[in-house]
Protein backbone atom coordinates (compact mmCIF):
# COMPACT_ATOMS: atom_id res chain seq x y z
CA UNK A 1 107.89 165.38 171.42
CA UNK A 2 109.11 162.87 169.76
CA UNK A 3 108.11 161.34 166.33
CA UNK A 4 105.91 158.19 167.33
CA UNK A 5 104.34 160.18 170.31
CA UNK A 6 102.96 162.64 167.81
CA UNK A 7 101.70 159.76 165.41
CA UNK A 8 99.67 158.80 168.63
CA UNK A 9 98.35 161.94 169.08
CA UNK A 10 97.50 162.26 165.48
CA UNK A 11 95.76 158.63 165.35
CA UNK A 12 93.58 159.69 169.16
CA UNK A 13 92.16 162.91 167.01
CA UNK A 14 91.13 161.44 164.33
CA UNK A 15 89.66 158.14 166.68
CA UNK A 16 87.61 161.38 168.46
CA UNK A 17 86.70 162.96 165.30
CA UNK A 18 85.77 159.60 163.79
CA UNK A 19 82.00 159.13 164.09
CA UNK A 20 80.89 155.25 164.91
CA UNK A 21 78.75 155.28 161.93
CA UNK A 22 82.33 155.96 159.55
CA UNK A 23 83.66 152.96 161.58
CA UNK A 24 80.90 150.09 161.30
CA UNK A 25 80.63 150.89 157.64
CA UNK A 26 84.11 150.47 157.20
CA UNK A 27 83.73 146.72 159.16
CA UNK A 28 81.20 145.87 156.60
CA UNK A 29 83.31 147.03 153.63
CA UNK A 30 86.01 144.96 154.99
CA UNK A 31 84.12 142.02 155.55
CA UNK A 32 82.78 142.29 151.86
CA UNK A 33 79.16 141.59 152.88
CA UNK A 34 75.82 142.41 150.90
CA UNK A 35 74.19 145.76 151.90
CA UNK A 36 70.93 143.78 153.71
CA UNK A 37 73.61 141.75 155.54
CA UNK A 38 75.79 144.89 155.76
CA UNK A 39 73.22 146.88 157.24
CA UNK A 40 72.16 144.15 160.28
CA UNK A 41 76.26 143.22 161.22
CA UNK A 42 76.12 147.38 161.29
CA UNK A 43 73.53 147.44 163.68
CA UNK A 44 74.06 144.62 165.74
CA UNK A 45 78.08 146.43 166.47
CA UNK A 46 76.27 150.01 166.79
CA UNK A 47 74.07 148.35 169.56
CA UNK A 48 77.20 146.27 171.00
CA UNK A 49 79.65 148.90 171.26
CA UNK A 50 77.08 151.53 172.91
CA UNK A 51 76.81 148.98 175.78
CA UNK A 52 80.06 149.84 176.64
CA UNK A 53 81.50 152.22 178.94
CA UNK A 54 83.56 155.00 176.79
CA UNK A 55 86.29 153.79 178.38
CA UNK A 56 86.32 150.30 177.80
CA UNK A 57 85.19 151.02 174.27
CA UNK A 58 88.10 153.57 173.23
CA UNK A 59 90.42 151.05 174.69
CA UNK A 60 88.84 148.19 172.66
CA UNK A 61 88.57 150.08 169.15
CA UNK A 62 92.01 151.94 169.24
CA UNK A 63 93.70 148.32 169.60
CA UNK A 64 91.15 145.76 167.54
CA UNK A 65 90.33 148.53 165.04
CA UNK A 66 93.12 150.69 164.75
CA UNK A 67 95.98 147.93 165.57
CA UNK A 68 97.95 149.99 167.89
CA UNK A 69 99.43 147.90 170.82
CA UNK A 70 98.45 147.97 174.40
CA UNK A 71 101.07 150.18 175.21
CA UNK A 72 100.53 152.90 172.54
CA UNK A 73 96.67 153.12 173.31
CA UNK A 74 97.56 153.69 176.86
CA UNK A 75 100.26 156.43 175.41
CA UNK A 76 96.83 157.75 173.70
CA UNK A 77 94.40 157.29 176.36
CA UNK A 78 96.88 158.63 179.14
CA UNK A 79 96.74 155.36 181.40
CA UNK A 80 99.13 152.18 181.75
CA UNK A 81 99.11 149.16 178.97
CA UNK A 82 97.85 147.30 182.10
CA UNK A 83 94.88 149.09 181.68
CA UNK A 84 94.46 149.06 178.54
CA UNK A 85 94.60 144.96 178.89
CA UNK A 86 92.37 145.57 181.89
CA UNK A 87 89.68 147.58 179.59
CA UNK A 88 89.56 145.19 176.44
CA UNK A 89 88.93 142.11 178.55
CA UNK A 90 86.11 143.49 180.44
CA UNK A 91 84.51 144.91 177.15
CA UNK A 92 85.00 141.75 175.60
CA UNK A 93 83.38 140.21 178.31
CA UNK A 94 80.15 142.76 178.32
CA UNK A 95 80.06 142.26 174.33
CA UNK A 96 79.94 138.77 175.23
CA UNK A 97 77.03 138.55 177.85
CA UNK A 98 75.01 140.77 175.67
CA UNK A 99 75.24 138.67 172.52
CA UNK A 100 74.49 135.42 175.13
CA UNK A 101 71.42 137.39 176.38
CA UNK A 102 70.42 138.31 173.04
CA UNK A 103 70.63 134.73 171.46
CA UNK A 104 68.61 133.29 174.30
């Protein structure tokens, strides 16, 4: 096994240990916002991300949240990079028509 395969196995437990809850809150500790506003961006990306399929949303937090690329989640996730690409777009595009159907 080599060295960078076992980082990717290392960063996949810890994404499956990781409870959503740990994740949001560090979003809104990153974004530096006030705990009211804190609280609703929490929410509102608890609510988003729960629309997705598991799929689409592993594939979608193990690149936007925990910066590997394409081809390393699909090292993690045991599918192509092309899937990978596949999975973010269509869970950007769900997150999308939810927020649309929300706002109107």
């Amino acid at each position: 096994m080599t060295v960078q395969y076992a980082q990717l196995l290392c960063v996949a437990e810890q994404f499956e240990a990781a409870p959503e809850h740990r994740i949001v809150a560090r979003l809104a500790d990153v974004a530096g916002d006030s705990v009211e506003v804190g609280v609703l961006r929490r929410r509102e990306l608890v609510e988003l991300l729960a629309t997705l399929p598991d799929h689409e949303r592993e594939a979608l937090l193990l690149v936007a949240w925990d910066d590997l690329t394409a081809e390393q989640a699909g090292l993690v996730l045991g599918c192509s990079a092309g899937a990978i690409r596949v999975r973010i777009h269509r869970a950007r595009k769900r997150i999308q028509a939810v927020k649309e159907a929300l706002d109107a």
